[in-house]
N, C-alpha and C. Protein backbone atom coordinates (compact mmCIF):
# COMPACT_ATOMS: atom_id res chain seq x y z
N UNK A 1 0.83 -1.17 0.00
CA UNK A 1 0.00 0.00 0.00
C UNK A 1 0.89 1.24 0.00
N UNK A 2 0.38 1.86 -0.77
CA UNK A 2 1.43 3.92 -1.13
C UNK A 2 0.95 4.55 -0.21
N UNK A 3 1.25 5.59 0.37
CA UNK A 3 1.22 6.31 1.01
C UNK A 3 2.28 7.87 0.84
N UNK A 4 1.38 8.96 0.44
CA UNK A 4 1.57 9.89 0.18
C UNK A 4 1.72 10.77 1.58
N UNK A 5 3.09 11.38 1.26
CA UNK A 5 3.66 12.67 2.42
C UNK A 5 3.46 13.35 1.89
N UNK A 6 3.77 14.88 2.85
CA UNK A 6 3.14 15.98 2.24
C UNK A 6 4.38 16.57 1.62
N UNK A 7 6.05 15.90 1.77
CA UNK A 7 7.11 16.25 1.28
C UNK A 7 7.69 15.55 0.02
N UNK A 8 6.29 14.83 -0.50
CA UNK A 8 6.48 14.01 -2.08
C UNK A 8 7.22 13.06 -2.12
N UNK A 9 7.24 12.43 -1.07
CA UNK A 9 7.85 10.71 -0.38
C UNK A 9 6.69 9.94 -0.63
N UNK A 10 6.99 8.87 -1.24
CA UNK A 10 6.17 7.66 -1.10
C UNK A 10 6.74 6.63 -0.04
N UNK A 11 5.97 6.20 0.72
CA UNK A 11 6.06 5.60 1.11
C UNK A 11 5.30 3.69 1.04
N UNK A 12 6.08 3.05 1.04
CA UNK A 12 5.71 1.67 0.37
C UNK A 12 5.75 0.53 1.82
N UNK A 13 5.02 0.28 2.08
CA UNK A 13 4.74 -0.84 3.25
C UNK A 13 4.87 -1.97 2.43
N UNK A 14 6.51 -2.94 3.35
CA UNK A 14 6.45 -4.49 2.25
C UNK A 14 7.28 -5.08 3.40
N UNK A 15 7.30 -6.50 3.29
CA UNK A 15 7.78 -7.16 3.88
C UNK A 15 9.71 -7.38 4.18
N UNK A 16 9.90 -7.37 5.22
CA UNK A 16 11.22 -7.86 5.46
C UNK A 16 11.88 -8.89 4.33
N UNK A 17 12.05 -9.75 4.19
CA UNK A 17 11.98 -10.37 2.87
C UNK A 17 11.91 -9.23 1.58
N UNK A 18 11.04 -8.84 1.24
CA UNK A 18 11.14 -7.61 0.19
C UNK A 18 12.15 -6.55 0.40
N UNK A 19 12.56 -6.54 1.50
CA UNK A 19 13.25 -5.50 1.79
C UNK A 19 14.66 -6.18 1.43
N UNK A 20 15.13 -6.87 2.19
CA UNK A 20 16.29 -7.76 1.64
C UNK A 20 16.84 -7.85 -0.11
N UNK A 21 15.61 -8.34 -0.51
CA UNK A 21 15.69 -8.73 -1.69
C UNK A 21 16.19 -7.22 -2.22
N UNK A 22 15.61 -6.08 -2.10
CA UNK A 22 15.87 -4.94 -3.07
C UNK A 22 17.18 -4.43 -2.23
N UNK A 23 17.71 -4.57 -1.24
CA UNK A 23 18.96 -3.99 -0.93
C UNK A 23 19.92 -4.69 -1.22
N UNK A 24 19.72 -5.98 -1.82
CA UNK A 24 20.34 -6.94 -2.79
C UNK A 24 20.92 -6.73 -3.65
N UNK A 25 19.22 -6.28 -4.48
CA UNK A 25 19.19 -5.83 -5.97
C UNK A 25 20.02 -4.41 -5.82
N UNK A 26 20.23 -3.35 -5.46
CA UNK A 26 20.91 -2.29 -4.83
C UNK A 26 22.38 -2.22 -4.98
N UNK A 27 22.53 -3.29 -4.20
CA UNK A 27 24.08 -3.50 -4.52
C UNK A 27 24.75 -3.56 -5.30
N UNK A 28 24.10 -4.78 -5.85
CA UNK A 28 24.11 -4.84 -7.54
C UNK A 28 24.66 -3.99 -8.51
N UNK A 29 23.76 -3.17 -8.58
CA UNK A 29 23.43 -2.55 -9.77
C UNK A 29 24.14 -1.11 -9.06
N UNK A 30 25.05 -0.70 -7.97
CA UNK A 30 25.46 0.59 -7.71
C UNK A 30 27.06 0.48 -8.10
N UNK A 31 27.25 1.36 -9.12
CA UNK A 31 28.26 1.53 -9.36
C UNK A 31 27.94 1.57 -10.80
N UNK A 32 27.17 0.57 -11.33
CA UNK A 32 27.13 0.47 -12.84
C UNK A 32 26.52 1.60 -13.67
N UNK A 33 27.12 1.38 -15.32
CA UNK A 33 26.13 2.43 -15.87
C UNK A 33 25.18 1.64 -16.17
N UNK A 34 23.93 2.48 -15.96
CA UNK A 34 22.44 1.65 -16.30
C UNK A 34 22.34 1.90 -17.70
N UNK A 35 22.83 3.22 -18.29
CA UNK A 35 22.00 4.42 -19.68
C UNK A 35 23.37 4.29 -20.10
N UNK A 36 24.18 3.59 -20.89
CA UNK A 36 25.76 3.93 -21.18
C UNK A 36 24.92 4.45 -22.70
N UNK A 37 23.91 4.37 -23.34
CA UNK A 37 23.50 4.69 -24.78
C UNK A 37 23.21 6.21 -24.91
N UNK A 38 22.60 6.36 -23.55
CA UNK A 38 21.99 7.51 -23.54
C UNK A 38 23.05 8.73 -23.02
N UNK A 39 23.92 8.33 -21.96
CA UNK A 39 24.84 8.98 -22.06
C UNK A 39 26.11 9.52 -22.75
N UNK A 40 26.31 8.09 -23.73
CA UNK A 40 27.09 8.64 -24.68
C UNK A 40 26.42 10.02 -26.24
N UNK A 41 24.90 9.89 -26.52
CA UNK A 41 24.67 10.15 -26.54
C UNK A 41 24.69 12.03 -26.62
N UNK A 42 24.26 11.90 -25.02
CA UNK A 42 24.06 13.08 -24.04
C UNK A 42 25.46 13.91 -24.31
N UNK A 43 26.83 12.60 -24.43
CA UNK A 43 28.09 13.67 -24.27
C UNK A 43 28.12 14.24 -25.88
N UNK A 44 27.60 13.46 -26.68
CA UNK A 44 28.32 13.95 -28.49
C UNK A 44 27.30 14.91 -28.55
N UNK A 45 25.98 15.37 -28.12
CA UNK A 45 25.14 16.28 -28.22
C UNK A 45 26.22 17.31 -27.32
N UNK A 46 26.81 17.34 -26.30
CA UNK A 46 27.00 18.47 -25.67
C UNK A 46 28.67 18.80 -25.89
N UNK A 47 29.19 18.39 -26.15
CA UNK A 47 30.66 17.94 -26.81
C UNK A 47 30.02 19.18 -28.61
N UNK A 48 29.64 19.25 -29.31
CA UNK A 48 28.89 20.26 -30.17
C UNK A 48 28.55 21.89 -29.74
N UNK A 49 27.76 21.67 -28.40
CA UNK A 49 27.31 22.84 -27.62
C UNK A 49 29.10 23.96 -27.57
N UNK A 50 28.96 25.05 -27.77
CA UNK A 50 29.85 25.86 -27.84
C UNK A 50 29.84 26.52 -26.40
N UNK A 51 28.61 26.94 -26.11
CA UNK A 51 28.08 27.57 -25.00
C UNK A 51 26.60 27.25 -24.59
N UNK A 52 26.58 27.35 -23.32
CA UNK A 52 24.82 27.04 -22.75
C UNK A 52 24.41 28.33 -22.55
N UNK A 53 23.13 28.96 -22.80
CA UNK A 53 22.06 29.76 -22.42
C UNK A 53 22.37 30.12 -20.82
N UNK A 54 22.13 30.86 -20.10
CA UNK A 54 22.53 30.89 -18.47
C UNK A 54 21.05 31.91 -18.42
């Protein structure tokens, strides 16, 4: 069940077990690039840019 704060936190009620499992999955996946497409991407679009707008 969600549960809405008034500081735009969700909050998710789940089991111990669930909890495990995603600080698992967490580990995992910290450090890695998730988007290596999108960031390469992101750099040849801005690698072009001469100057940004301010």
């Amino acid at each position: 069940m969600k549960k809405k704060t008034n500081t735009q936190i969700t909050v998710i009620k789940s089991s111990a077990k669930a909890k495990k499992e995603l600080q698992i999955i967490g580990k995992s996946l910290k450090g890695k690039e998730l988007f290596s497409q999108k960031v390469e991407s992101a750099k040849k679009i801005l690698s072009s840019v001469k100057s940004l707008p301010v």
